[in-house]
C-alpha atoms as a PDB file:
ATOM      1  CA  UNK A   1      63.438  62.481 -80.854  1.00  0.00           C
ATOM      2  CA  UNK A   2      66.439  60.333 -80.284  1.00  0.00           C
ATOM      3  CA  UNK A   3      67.284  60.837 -76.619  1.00  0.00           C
ATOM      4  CA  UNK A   4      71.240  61.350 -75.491  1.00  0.00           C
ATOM      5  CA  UNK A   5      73.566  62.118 -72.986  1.00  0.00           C
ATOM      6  CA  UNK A   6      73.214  66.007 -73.058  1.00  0.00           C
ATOM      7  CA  UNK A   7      73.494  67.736 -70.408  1.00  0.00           C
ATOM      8  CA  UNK A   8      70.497  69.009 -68.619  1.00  0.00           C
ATOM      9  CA  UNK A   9      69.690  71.142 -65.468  1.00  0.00           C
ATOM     10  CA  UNK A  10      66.466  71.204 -63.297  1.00  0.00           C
ATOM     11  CA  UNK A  11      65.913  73.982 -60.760  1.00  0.00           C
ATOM     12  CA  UNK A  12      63.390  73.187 -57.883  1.00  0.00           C
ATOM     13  CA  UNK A  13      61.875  76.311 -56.007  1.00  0.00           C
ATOM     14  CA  UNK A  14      60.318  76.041 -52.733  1.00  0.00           C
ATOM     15  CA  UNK A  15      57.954  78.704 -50.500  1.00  0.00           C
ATOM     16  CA  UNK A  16      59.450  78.438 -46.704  1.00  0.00           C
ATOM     17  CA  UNK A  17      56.294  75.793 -46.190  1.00  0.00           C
ATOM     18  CA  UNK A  18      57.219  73.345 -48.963  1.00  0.00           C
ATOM     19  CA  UNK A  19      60.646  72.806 -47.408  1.00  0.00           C
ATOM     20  CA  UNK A  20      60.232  69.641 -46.021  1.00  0.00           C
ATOM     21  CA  UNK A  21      58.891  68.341 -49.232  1.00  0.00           C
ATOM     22  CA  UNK A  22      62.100  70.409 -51.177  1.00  0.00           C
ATOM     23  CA  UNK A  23      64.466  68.345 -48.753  1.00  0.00           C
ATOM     24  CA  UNK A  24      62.573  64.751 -49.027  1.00  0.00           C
ATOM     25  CA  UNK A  25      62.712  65.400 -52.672  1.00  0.00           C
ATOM     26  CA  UNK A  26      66.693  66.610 -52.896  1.00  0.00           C
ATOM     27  CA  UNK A  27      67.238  63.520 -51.025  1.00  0.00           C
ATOM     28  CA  UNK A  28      65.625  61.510 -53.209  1.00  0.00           C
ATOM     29  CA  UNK A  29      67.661  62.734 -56.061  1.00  0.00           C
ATOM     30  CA  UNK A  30      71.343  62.342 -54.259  1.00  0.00           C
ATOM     31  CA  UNK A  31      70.501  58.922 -54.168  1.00  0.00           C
ATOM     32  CA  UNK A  32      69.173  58.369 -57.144  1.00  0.00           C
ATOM     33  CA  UNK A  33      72.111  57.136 -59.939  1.00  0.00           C
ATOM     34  CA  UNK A  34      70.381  59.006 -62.732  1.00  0.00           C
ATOM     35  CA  UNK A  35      71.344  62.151 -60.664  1.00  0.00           C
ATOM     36  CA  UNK A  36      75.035  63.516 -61.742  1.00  0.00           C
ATOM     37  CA  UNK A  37      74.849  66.208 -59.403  1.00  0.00           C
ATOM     38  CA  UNK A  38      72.430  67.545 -56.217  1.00  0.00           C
ATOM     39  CA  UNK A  39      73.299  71.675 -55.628  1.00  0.00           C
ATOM     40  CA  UNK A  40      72.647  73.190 -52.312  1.00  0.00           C
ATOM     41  CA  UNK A  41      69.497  74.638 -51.189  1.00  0.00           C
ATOM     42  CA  UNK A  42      69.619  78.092 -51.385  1.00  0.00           C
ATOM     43  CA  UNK A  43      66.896  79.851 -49.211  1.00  0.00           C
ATOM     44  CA  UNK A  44      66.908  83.266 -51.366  1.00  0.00           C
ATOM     45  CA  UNK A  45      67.327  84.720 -54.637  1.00  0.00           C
ATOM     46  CA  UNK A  46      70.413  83.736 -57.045  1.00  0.00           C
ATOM     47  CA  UNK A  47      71.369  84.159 -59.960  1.00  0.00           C
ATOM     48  CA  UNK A  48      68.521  84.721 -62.258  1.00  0.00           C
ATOM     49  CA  UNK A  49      66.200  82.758 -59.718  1.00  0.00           C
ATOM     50  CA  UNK A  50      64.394  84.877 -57.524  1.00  0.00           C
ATOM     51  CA  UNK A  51      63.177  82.593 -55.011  1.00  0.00           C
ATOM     52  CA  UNK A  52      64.588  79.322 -53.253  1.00  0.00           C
ATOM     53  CA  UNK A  53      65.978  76.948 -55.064  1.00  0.00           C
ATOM     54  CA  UNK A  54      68.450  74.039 -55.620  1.00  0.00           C
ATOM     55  CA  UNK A  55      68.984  72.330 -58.931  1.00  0.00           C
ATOM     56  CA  UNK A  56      70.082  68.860 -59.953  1.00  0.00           C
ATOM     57  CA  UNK A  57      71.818  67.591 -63.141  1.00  0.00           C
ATOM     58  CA  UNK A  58      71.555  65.031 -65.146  1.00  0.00           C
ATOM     59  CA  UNK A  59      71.371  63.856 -69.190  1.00  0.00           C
ATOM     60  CA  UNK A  60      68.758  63.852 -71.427  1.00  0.00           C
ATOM     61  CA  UNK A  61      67.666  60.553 -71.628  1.00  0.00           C
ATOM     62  CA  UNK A  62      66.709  61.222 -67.890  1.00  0.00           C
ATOM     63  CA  UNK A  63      64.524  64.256 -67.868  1.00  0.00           C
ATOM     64  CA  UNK A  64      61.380  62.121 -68.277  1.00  0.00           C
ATOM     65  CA  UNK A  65      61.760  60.799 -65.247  1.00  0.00           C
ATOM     66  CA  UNK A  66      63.180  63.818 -63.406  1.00  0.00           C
ATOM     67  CA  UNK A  67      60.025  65.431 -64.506  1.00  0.00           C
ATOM     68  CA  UNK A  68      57.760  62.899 -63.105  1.00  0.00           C
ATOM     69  CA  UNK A  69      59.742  62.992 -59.460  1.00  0.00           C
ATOM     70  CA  UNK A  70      59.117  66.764 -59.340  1.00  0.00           C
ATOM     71  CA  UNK A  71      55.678  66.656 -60.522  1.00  0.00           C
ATOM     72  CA  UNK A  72      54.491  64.055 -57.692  1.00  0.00           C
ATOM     73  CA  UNK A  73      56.003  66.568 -55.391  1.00  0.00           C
ATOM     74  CA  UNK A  74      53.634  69.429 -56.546  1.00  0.00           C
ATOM     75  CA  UNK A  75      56.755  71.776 -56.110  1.00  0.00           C
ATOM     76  CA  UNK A  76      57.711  74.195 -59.076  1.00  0.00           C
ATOM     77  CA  UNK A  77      60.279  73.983 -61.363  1.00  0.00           C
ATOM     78  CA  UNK A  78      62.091  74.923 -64.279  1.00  0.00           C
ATOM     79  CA  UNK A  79      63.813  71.789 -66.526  1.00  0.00           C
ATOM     80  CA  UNK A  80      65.924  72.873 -69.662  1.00  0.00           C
ATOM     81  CA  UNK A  81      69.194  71.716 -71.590  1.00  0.00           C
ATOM     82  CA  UNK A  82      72.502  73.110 -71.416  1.00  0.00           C
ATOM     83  CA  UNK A  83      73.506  74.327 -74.862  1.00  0.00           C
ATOM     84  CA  UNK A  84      75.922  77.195 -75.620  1.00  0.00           C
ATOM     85  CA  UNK A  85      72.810  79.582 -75.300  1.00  0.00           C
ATOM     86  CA  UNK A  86      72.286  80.637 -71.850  1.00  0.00           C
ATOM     87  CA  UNK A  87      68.963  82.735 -72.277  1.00  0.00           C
ATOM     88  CA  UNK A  88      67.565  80.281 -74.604  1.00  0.00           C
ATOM     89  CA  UNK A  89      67.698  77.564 -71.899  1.00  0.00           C
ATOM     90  CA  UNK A  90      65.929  79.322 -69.436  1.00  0.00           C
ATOM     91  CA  UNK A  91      63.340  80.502 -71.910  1.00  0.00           C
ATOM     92  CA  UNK A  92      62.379  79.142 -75.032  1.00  0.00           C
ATOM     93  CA  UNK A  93      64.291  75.913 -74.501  1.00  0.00           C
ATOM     94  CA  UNK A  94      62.714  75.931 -70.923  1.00  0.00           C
ATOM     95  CA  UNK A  95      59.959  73.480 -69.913  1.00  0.00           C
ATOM     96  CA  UNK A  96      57.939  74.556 -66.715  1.00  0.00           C
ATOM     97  CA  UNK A  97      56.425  72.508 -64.426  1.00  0.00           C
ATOM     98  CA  UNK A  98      53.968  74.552 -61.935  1.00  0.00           C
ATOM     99  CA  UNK A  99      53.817  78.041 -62.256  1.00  0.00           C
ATOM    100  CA  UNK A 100      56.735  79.633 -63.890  1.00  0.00           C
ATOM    101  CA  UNK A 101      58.692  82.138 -62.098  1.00  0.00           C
ATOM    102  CA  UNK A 102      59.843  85.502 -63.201  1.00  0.00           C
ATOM    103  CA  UNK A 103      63.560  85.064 -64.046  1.00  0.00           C
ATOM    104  CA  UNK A 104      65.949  88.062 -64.265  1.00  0.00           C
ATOM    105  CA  UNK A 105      67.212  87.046 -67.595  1.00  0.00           C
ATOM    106  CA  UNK A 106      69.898  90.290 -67.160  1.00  0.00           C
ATOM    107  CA  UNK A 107      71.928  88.184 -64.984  1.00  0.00           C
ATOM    108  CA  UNK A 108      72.832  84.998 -67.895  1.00  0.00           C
ATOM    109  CA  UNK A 109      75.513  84.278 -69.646  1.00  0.00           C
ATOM    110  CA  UNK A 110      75.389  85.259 -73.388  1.00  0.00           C
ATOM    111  CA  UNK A 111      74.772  83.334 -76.255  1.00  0.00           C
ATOM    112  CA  UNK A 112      77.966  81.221 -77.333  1.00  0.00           C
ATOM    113  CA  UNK A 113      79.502  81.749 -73.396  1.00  0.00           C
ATOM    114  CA  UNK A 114      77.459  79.607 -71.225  1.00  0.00           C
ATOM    115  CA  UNK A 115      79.888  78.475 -68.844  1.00  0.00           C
ATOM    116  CA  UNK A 116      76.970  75.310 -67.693  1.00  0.00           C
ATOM    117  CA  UNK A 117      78.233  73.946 -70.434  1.00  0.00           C
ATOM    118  CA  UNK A 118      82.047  74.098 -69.779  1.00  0.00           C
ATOM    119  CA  UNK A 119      81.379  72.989 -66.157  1.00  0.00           C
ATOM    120  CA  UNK A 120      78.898  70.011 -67.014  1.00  0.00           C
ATOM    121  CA  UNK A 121      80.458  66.731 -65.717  1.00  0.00           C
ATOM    122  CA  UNK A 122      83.640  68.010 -64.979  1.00  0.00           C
ATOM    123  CA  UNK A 123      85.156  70.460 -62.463  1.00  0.00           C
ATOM    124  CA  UNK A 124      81.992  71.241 -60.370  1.00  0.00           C
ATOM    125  CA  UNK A 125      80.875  67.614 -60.230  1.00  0.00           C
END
């Protein structure tokens, strides 16, 4: 697989007693020049996430090592492209890392209207 410069997303969740390691880790990322983007932490459910989380953008050729950063962590995540198919990414395009959380897949953007994509590198960031 030739890598690129597609956009990608990574959503980190965190219990109220892996926190401190969400923050340490968030910081890590905002200074980290692979990083295009650090989100807020969000202590509830939004969007189709459930739980706490904050995500973190970056391209392709980077999700290797994005992967690796949240893994040392032990935190959970979800890591998937931004195409033009919003479900897809945050299912079958989707890669996991812990145990995977129950998304409410209702709430996404259908296929051929993901606005990620629209917003990826521009506006928001």
């Amino acid at each position: 697989m030739v890598e690129s410069d597609a956009p990608y997303h990574a959503h980190i969740y965190y219990a109220a007693d892996e926190r401190p390691v969400a923050v340490a880790l968030r910081e890590a990322f905002g200074a980290d020049e692979a990083i295009l983007f650090v989100g807020a932490m969000t202590d509830g459910g939004v969007g189709p996430h459930p739980i706490a989380q904050y995500e973190v953008h970056f391209v392709e050729r980077n999700v290797g090592a994005v992967i690796a950063a949240i893994k040392a962590t032990g935190l959970r995540a979800l890591v998937h492209p931004l195409t033009d198919d919003d479900l897809a990414d945050h299912t079958t395009l989707a890669h996991w890392i812990g145990a995977p959380v129950e998304l409410d897949v209702t709430v996404l953007d259908p296929p051929g209207v993901n606005q990620g994509v629209s917003r990826f590198g521009k506006a928001d960031f």
